[in-house]
Protein backbone atom coordinates (compact mmCIF):
# COMPACT_ATOMS: atom_id res chain seq x y z
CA UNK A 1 17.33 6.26 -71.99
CA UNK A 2 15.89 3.23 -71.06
CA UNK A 3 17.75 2.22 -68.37
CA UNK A 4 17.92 5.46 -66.40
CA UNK A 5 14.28 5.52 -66.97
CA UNK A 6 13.88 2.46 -64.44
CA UNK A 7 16.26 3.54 -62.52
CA UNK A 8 14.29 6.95 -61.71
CA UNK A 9 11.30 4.95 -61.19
CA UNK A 10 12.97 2.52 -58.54
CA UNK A 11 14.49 5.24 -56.44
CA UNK A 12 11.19 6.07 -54.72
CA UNK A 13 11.38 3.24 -52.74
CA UNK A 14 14.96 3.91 -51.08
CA UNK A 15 13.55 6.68 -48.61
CA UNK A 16 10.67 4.09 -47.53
CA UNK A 17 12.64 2.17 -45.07
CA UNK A 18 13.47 6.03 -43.88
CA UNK A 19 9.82 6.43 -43.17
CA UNK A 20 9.18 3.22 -41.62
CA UNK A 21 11.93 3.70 -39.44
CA UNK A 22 10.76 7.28 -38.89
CA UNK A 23 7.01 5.38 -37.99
CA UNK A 24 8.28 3.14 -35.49
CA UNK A 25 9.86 5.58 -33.22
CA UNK A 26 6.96 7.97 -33.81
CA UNK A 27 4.74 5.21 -32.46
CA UNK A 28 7.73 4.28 -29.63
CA UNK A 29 7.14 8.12 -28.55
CA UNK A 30 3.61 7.93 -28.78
CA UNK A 31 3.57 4.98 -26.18
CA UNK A 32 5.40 6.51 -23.92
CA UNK A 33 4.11 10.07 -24.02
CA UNK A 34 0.82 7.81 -23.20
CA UNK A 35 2.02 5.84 -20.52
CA UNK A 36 3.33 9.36 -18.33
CA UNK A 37 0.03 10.87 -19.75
CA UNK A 38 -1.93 7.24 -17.41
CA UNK A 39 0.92 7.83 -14.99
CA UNK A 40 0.29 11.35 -14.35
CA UNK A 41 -4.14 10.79 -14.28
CA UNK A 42 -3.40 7.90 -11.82
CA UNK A 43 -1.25 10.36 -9.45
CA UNK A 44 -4.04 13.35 -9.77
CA UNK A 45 -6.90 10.78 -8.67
CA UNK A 46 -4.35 9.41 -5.45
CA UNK A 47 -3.65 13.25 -4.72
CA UNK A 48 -7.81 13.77 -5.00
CA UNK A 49 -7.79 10.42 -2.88
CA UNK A 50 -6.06 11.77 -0.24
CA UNK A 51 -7.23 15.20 -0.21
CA UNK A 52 -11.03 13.80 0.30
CA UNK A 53 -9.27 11.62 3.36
CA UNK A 54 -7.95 15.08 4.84
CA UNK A 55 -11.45 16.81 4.48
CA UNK A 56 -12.78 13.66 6.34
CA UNK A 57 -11.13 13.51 9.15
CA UNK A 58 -10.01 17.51 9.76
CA UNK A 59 -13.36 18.98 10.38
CA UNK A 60 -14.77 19.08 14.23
CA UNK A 61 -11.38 17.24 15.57
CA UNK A 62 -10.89 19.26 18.52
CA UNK A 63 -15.05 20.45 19.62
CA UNK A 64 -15.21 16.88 21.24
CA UNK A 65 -13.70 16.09 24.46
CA UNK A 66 -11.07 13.54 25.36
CA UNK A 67 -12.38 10.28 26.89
CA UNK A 68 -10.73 7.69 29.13
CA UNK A 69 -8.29 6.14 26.86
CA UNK A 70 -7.09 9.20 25.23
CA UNK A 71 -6.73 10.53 28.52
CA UNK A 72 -4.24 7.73 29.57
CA UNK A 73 -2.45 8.00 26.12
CA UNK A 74 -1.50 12.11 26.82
CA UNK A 75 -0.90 11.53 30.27
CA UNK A 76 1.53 8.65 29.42
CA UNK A 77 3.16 10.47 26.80
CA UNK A 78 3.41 13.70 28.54
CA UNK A 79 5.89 11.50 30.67
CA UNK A 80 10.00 11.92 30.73
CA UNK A 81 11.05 9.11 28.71
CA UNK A 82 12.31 7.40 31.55
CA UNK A 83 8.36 7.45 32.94
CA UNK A 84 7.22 6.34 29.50
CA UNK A 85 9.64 3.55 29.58
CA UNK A 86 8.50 2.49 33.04
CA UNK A 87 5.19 2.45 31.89
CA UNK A 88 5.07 0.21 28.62
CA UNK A 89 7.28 -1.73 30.92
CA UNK A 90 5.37 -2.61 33.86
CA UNK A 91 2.00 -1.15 33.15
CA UNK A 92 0.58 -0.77 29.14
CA UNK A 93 2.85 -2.65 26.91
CA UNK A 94 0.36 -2.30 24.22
CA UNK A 95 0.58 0.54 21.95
CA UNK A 96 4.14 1.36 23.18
CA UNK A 97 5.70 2.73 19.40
CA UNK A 98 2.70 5.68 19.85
CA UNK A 99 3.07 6.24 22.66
CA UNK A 100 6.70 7.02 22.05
CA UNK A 101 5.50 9.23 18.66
CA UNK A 102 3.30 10.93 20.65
CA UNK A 103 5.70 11.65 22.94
CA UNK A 104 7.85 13.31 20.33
CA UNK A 105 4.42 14.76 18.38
CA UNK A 106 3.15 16.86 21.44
CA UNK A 107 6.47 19.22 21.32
CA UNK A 108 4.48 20.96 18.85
CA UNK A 109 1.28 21.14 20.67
CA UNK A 110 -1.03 19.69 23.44
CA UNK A 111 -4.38 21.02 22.54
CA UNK A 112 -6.95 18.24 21.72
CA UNK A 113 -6.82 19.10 18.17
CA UNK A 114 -3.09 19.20 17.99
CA UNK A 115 -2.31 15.93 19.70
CA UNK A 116 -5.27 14.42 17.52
CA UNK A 117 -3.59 15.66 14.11
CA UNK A 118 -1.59 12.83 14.37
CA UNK A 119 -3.52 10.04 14.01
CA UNK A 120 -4.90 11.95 11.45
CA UNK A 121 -1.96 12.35 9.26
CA UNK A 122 -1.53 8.29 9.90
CA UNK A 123 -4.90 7.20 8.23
CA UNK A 124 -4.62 9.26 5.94
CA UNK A 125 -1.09 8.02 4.91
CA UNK A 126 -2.75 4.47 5.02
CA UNK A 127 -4.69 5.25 0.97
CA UNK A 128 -1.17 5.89 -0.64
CA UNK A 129 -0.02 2.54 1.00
CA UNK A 130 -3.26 0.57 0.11
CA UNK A 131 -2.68 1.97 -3.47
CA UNK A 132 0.72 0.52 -3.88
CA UNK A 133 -1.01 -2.58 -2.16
CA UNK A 134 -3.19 -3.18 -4.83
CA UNK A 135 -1.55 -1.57 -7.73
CA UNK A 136 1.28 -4.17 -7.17
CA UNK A 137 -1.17 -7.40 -6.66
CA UNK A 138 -3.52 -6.51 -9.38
CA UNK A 139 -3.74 -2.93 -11.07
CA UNK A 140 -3.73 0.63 -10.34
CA UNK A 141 -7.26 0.94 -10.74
CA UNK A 142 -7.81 -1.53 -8.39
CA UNK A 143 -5.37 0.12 -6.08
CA UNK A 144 -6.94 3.56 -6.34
CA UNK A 145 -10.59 2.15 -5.61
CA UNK A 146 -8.43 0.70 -2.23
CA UNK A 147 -7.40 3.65 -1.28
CA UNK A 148 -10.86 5.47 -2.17
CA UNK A 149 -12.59 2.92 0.07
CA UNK A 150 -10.20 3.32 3.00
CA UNK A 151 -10.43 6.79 2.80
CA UNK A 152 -14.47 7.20 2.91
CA UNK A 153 -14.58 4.14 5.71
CA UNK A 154 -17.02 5.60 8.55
CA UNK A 155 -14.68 3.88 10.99
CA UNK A 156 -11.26 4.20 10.07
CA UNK A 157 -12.87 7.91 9.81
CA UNK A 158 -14.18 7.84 13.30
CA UNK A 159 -10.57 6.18 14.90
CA UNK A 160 -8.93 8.38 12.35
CA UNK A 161 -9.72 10.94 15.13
CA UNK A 162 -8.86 9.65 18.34
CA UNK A 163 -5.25 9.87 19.97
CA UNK A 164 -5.16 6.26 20.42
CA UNK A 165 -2.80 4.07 18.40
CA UNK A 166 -5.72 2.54 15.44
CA UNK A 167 -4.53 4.23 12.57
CA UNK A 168 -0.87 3.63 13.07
CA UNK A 169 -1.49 -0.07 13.26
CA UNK A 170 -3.55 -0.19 9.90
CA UNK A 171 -1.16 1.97 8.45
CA UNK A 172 1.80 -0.56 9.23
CA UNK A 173 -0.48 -3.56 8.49
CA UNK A 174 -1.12 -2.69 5.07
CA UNK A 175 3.00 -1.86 4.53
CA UNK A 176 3.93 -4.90 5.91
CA UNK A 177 1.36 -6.50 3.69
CA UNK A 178 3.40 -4.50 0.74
CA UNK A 179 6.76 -5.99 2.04
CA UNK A 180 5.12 -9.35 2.49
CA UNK A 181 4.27 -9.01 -1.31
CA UNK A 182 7.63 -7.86 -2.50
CA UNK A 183 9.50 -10.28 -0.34
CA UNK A 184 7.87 -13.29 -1.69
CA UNK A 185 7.87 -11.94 -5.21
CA UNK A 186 11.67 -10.56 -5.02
CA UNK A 187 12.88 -12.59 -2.22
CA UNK A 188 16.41 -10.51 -1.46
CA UNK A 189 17.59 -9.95 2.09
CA UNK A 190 16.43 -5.83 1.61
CA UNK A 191 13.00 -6.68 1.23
CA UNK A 192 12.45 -9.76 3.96
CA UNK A 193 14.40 -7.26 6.27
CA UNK A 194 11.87 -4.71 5.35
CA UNK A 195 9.19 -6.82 6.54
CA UNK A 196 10.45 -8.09 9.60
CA UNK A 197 10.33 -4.75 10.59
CA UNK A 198 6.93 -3.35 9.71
CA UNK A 199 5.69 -6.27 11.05
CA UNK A 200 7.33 -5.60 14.33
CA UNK A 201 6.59 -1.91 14.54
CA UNK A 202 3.15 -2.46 13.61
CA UNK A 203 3.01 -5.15 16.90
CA UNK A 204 4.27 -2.38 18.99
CA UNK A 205 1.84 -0.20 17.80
CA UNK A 206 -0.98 -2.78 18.48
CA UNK A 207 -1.07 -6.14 20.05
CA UNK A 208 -3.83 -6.91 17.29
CA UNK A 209 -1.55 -6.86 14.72
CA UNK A 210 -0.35 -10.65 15.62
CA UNK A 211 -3.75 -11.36 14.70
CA UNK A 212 -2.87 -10.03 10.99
CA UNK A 213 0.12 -11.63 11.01
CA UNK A 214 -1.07 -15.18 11.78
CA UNK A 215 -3.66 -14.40 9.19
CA UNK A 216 -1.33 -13.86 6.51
CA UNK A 217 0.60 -17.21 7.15
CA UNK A 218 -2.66 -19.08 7.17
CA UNK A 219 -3.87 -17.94 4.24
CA UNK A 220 -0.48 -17.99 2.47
CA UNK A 221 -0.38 -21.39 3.34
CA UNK A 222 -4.16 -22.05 2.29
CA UNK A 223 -2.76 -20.39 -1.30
CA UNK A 224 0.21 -22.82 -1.99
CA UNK A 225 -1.82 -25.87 -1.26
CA UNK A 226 -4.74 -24.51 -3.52
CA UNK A 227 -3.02 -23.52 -6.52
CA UNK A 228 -1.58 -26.73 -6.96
CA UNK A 229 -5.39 -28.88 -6.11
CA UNK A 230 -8.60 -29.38 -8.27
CA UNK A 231 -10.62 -26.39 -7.14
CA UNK A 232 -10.94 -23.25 -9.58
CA UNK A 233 -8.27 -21.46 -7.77
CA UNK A 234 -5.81 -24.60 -8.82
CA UNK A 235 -7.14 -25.29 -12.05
CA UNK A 236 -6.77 -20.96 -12.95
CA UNK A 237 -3.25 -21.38 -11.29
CA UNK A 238 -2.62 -23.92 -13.46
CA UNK A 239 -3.96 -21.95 -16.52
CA UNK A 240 -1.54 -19.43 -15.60
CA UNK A 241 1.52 -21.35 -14.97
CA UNK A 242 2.07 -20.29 -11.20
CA UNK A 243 1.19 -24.35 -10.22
CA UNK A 244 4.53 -25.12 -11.19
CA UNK A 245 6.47 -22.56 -9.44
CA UNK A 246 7.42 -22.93 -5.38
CA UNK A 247 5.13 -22.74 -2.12
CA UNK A 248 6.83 -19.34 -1.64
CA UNK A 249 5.93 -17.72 -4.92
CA UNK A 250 2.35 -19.27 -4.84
CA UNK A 251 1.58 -17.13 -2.00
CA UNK A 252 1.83 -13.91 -3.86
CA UNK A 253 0.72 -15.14 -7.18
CA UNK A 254 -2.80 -16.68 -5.39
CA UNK A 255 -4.05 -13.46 -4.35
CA UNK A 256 -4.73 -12.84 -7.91
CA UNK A 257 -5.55 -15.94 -8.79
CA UNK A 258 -8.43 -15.53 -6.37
CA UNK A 259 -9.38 -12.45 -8.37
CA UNK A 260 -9.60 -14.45 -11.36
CA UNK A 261 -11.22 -17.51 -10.55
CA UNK A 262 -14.12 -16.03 -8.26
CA UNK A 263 -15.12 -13.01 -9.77
């Protein structure tokens, strides 16, 4: 009697390793139920991002008459292709790529309003972009308070409005900042290809966007010599282990070292 005594009192502990087991993928599911649960709060604040952008820039976009350079942009646009051609050609190379968009945009309409709607729809696709922008440097809160700010701007409101080429040039500056990012941090021939040609479209949407461009290599440049130096940038890169890696993966790792060290 003895024996089967113990034995009855050690069998409890056989079905614990059931419930631990039975604990760890309860806790597995719980993480990931919580994760789509952040995923899915983060997409309803972008969607209430961009919805606020709309309502900016909708209201009162046609009660205001063209001026001079929106004038030139229909007229050129209204053009055969051949015409349009001849004009970025020999007359306005600058904002050539909306030119051609607009060209294609007023089949559906040539009322102010109409031929306005698309630089709407342009700055308001530039939150989602600024998002992924700062989602992938730093966080996604970071990235939604990007795209918040971009999308209550007074100016980027204001040229938001005008059929002139402004917000398709910030739109493609901020995604060839994204493929700038990418590139450096996955550097395959996809993603440098990628930006190559954002970079080029958003030139051909706007002469100013050199001036982003040469920005970007400047301060890219500025990054790989700082994070390996004495100054706090450096000395967090250091902390962080980016000093060691190469010039080209300093660049995208020093944006948040910035972050860190200054704030």
């Amino acid at each position: 009697m003895r024996p089967t005594t113990l034995a009855f009192l050690r069998t409890p502990t056989l079905p614990t390793k059931t419930w631990g087991g039975e604990s760890l993928r309860f806790a597995e599911q719980a993480a990931v139920r919580a994760t789509a649960a952040l995923g899915n709060r983060e997409l309803l604040m972008l969607g209430a991002v961009l919805l606020t952008s709309l309502l900016l820039r909708l209201p009162f976009l046609g009660q205001t008459s063209l001026w001079l350079d929106e004038m030139w942009s229909i007229a050129t646009s209204r053009m055969p292709w051949r015409s349009v051609l001849s004009v970025v050609l020999h007359q306005d190379s600058n904002a050539s790529l909306y030119y051609a968009l607009l060209h294609v945009w007023m089949c559906l309409g040539k009322s102010e309003a109409s031929v306005r709607l698309l630089s709407v729809l342009l700055g308001v696709a530039t939150a989602p972009a600024l998002y992924l922008l700062g989602k992938r440097l730093v966080t996604a809160q970071v990235g939604l308070i990007a795209s918040l700010l971009i999308a209550v701007n007074g100016f980027h409101v204001q040229f938001s409005q005008e059929a002139r080429s402004y917000s398709l040039v910030v739109l493609l500056a901020s995604i060839s900042s994204l493929s700038f990012v990418k590139s450096v941090e996955e550097p395959t021939g996809r993603n440098w290809c990628g930006y190559i040609l954002t970079s080029v479209l958003a030139v051909y949407a706007h002469v100013f966007a050199v001036l982003v461009l040469a920005l970007r290599k400047r301060r890219g440049h500025w990054c790989a010599r700082t994070a390996s130096g004495d100054s706090p940038v450096g000395q967090n890169a250091r902390a962080h282990g980016t000093a060691c890696l190469g010039p080209e993966t300093n660049i995208a790792h020093c944006w948040r070292t910035i972050l860190v060290a200054y704030r």
